[in-house]
Each structure stands twice: as C-alpha cells, then as structure tokens.
C-alpha atoms as a PDB file:
ATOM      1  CA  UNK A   1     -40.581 130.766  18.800  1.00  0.00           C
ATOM      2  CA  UNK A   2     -36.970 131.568  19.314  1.00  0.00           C
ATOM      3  CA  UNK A   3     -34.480 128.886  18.805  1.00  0.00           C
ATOM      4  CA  UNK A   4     -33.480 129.058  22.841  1.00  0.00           C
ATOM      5  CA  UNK A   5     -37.256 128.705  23.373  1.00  0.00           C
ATOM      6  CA  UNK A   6     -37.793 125.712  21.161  1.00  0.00           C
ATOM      7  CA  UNK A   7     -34.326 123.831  22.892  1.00  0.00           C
ATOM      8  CA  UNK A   8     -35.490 124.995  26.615  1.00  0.00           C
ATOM      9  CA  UNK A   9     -39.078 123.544  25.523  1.00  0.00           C
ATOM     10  CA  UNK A  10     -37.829 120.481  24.572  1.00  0.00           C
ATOM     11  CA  UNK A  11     -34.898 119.613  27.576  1.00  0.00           C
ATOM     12  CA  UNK A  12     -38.150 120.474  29.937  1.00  0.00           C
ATOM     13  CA  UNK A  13     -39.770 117.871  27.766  1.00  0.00           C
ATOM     14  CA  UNK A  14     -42.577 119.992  26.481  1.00  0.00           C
ATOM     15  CA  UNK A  15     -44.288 118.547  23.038  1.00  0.00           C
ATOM     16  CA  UNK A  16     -43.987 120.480  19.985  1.00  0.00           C
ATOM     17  CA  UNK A  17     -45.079 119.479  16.537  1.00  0.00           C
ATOM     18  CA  UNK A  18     -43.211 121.913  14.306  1.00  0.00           C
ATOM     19  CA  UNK A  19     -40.719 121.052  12.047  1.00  0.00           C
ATOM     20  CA  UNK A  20     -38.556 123.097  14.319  1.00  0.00           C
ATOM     21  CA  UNK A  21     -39.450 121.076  16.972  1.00  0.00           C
ATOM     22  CA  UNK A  22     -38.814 117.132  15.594  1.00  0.00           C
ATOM     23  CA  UNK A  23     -35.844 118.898  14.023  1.00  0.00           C
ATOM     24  CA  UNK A  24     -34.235 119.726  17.359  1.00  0.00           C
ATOM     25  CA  UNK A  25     -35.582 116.329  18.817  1.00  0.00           C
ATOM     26  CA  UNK A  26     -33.405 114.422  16.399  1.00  0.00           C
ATOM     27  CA  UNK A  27     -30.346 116.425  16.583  1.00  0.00           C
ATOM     28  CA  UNK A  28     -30.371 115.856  20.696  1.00  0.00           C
ATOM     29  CA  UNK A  29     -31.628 112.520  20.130  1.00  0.00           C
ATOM     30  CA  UNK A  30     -28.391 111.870  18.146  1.00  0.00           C
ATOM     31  CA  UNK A  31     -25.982 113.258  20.704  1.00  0.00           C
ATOM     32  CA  UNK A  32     -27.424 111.329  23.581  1.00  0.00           C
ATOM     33  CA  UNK A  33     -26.161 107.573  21.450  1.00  0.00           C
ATOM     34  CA  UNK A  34     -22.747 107.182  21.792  1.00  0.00           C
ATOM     35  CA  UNK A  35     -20.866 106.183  17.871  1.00  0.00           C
ATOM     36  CA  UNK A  36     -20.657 103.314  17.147  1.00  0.00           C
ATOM     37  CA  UNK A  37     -17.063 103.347  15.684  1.00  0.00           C
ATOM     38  CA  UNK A  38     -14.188 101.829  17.214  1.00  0.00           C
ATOM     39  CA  UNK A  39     -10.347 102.581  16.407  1.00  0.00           C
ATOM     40  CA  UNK A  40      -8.311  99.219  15.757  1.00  0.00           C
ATOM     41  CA  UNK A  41      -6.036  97.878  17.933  1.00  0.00           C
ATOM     42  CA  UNK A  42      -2.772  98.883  17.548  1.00  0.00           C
ATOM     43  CA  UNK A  43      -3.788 102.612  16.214  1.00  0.00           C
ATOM     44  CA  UNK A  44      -2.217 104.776  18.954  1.00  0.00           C
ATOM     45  CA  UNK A  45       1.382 102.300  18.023  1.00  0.00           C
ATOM     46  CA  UNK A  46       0.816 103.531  14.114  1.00  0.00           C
ATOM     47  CA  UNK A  47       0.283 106.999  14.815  1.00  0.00           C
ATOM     48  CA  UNK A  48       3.338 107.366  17.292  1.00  0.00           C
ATOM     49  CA  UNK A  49       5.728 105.525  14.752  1.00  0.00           C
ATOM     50  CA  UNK A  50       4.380 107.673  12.199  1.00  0.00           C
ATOM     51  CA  UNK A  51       4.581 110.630  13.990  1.00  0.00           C
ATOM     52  CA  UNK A  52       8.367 109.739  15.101  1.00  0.00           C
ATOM     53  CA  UNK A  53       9.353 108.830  11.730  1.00  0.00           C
ATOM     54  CA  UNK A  54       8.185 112.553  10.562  1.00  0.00           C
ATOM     55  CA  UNK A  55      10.247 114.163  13.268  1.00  0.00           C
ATOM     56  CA  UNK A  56      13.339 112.186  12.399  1.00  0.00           C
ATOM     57  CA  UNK A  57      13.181 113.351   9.142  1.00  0.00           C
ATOM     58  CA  UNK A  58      12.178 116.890   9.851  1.00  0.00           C
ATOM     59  CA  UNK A  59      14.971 117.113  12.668  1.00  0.00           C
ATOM     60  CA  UNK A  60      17.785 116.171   9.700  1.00  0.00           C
ATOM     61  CA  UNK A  61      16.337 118.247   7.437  1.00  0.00           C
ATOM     62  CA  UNK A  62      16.633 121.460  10.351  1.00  0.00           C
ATOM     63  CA  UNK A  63      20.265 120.063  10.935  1.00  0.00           C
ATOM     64  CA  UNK A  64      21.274 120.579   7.401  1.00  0.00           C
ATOM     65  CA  UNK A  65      19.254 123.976   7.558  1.00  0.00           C
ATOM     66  CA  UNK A  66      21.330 125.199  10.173  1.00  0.00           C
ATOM     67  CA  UNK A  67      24.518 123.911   9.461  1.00  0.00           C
ATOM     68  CA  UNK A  68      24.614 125.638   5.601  1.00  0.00           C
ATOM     69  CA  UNK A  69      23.328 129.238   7.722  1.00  0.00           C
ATOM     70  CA  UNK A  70      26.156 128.088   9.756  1.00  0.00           C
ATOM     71  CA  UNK A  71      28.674 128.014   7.121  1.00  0.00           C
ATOM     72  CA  UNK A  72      27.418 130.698   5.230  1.00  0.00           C
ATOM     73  CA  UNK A  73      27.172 132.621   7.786  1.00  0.00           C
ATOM     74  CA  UNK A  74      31.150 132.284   8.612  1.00  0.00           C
ATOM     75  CA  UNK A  75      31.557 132.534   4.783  1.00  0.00           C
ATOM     76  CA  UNK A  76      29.693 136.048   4.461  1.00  0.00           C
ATOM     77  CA  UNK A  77      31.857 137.297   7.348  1.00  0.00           C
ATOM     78  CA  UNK A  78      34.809 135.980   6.325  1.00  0.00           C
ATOM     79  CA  UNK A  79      34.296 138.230   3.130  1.00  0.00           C
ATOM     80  CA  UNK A  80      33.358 141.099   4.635  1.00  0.00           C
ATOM     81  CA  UNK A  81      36.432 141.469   6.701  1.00  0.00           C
ATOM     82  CA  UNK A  82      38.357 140.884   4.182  1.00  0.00           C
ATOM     83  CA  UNK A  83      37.056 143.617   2.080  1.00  0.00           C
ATOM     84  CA  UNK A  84      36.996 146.254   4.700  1.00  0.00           C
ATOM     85  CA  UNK A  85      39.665 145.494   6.384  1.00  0.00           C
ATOM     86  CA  UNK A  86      38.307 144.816   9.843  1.00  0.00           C
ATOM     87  CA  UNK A  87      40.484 145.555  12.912  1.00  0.00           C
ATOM     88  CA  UNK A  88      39.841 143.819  16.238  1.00  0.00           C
ATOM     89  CA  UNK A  89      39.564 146.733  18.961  1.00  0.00           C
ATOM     90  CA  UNK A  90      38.706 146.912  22.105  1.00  0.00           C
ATOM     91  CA  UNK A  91      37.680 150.722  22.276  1.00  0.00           C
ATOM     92  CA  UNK A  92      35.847 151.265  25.575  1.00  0.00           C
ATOM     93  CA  UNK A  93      36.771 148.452  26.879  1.00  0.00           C
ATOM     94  CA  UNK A  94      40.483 148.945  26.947  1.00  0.00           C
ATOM     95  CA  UNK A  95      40.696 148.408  30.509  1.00  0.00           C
ATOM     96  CA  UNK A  96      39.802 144.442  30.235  1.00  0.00           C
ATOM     97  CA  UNK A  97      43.217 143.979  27.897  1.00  0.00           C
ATOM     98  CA  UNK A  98      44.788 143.832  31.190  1.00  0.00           C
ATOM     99  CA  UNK A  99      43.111 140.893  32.601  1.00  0.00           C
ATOM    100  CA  UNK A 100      42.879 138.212  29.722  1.00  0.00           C
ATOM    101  CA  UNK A 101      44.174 135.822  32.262  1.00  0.00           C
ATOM    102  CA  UNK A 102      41.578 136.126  34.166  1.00  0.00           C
ATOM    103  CA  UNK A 103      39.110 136.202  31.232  1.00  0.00           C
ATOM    104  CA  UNK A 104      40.624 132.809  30.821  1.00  0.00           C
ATOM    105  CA  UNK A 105      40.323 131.658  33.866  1.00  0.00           C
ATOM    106  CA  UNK A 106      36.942 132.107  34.388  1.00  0.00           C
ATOM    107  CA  UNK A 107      35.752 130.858  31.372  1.00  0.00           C
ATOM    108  CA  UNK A 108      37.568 127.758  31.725  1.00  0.00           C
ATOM    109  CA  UNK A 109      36.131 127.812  35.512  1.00  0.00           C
ATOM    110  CA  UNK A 110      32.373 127.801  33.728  1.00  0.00           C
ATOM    111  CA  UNK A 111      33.118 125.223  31.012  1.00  0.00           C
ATOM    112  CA  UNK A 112      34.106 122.817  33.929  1.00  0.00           C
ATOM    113  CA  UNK A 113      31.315 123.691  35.872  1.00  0.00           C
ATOM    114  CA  UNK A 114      29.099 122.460  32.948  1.00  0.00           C
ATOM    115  CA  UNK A 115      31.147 119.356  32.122  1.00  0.00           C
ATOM    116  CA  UNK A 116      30.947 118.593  35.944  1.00  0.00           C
ATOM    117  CA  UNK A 117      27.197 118.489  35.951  1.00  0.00           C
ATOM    118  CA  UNK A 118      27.096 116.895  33.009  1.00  0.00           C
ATOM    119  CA  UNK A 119      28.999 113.730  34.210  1.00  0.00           C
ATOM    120  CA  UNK A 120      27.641 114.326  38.122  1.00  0.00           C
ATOM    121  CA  UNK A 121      24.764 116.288  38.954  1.00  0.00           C
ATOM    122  CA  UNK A 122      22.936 115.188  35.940  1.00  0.00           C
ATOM    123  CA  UNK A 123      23.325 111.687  35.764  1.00  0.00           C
ATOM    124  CA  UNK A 124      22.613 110.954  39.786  1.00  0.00           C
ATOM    125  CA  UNK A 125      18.955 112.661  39.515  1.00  0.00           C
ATOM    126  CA  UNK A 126      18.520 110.212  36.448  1.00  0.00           C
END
C-alpha cells in the first residue's frame, strides 16, 4: 500500500496490522494530545526587554555606522575637489541663475511647511 492509502485507511478508521499501519497510528495519535509544556509567566516581558535591549544597541551601533560614511564621505569629496580643481557650474541650467531668490523662497516656503506640521498637524491627530 501507498503511504496516502495507509493514512486515508486509517482517518476512515479501517484496521491495519502492519508496521506501517501502528506506525502511522502513533504519529496521529500524538498530534491529536495537545503538549504538555507551558511557558512561565512573565516570558513574553523577557523576550520583549530582550529584544528591545538588542535594538538599542544595534540602532547605536547603525548611528556610528552612518555617521563615519557620513564624514568620510564629506572627507573623500573634500579631497577630490581639491585635487581636480572642481568648479561649480551651472551649464544647462544657466537660465535658473536668474531666479535664486525665488529658489530661496520656495525652499524656505517647504521647510516651514514641514516645521508647521510638525508642531500642528502632527501633534492634534496624536
């Protein structure tokens, strides 16, 4: 017998006295009890402190990651226009030169935007 035939034979509750057979009869036998084994109290409050005292250190640890790519980062460039001697131009985009006021402007008009619903918008839909 196949191994589908021996399981079907024994959910329909057909006897069999293989080894096969009692083989499978234990197996479901054992999934139908429930374990016996229960977690202590307070478990879930150990693995949460546990798992937030990992992420504290891993989040400092990613900090000081990016902070020296950061610096390194400005270093590297800082060397490489010095050593080519890197002019800041425009080129196609000549016709913005005339506008930096505006350029201003409207960046200043987004970082407000943000700060205002930081302080606002933010904390009424807390």
């Amino acid at each position: 017998m196949s191994e589908e035939e021996i399981q079907h034979n024994i959910e329909q509750g057909l006897a069999g006295n293989g080894s096969e057979e009692q083989a499978y009869r234990t197996v479901f036998n054992a999934l139908k009890r429930q374990p016996a084994y229960e977690l202590p109290s307070g478990f879930a409050d150990r693995v949460l402190r546990r798992m937030e005292a990992r992420s504290e250190k891993s989040s400092a640890r990613e900090m000081f990651w990016l902070y020296a790519g950061l610096v390194s980062f400005v270093i590297a460039g800082g060397i490489a226009v010095g050593m080519t001697g890197f002019k800041m131009d425009f080129g196609a985009l000549k016709f913005i030169s005339g506008y930096s006021g505006l350029l201003i402007f409207g960046a200043a008009f987004i970082l407000g935007l943000q700060w205002i619903d930081r302080k606002v918008v933010n904390k009424a839909s807390l």
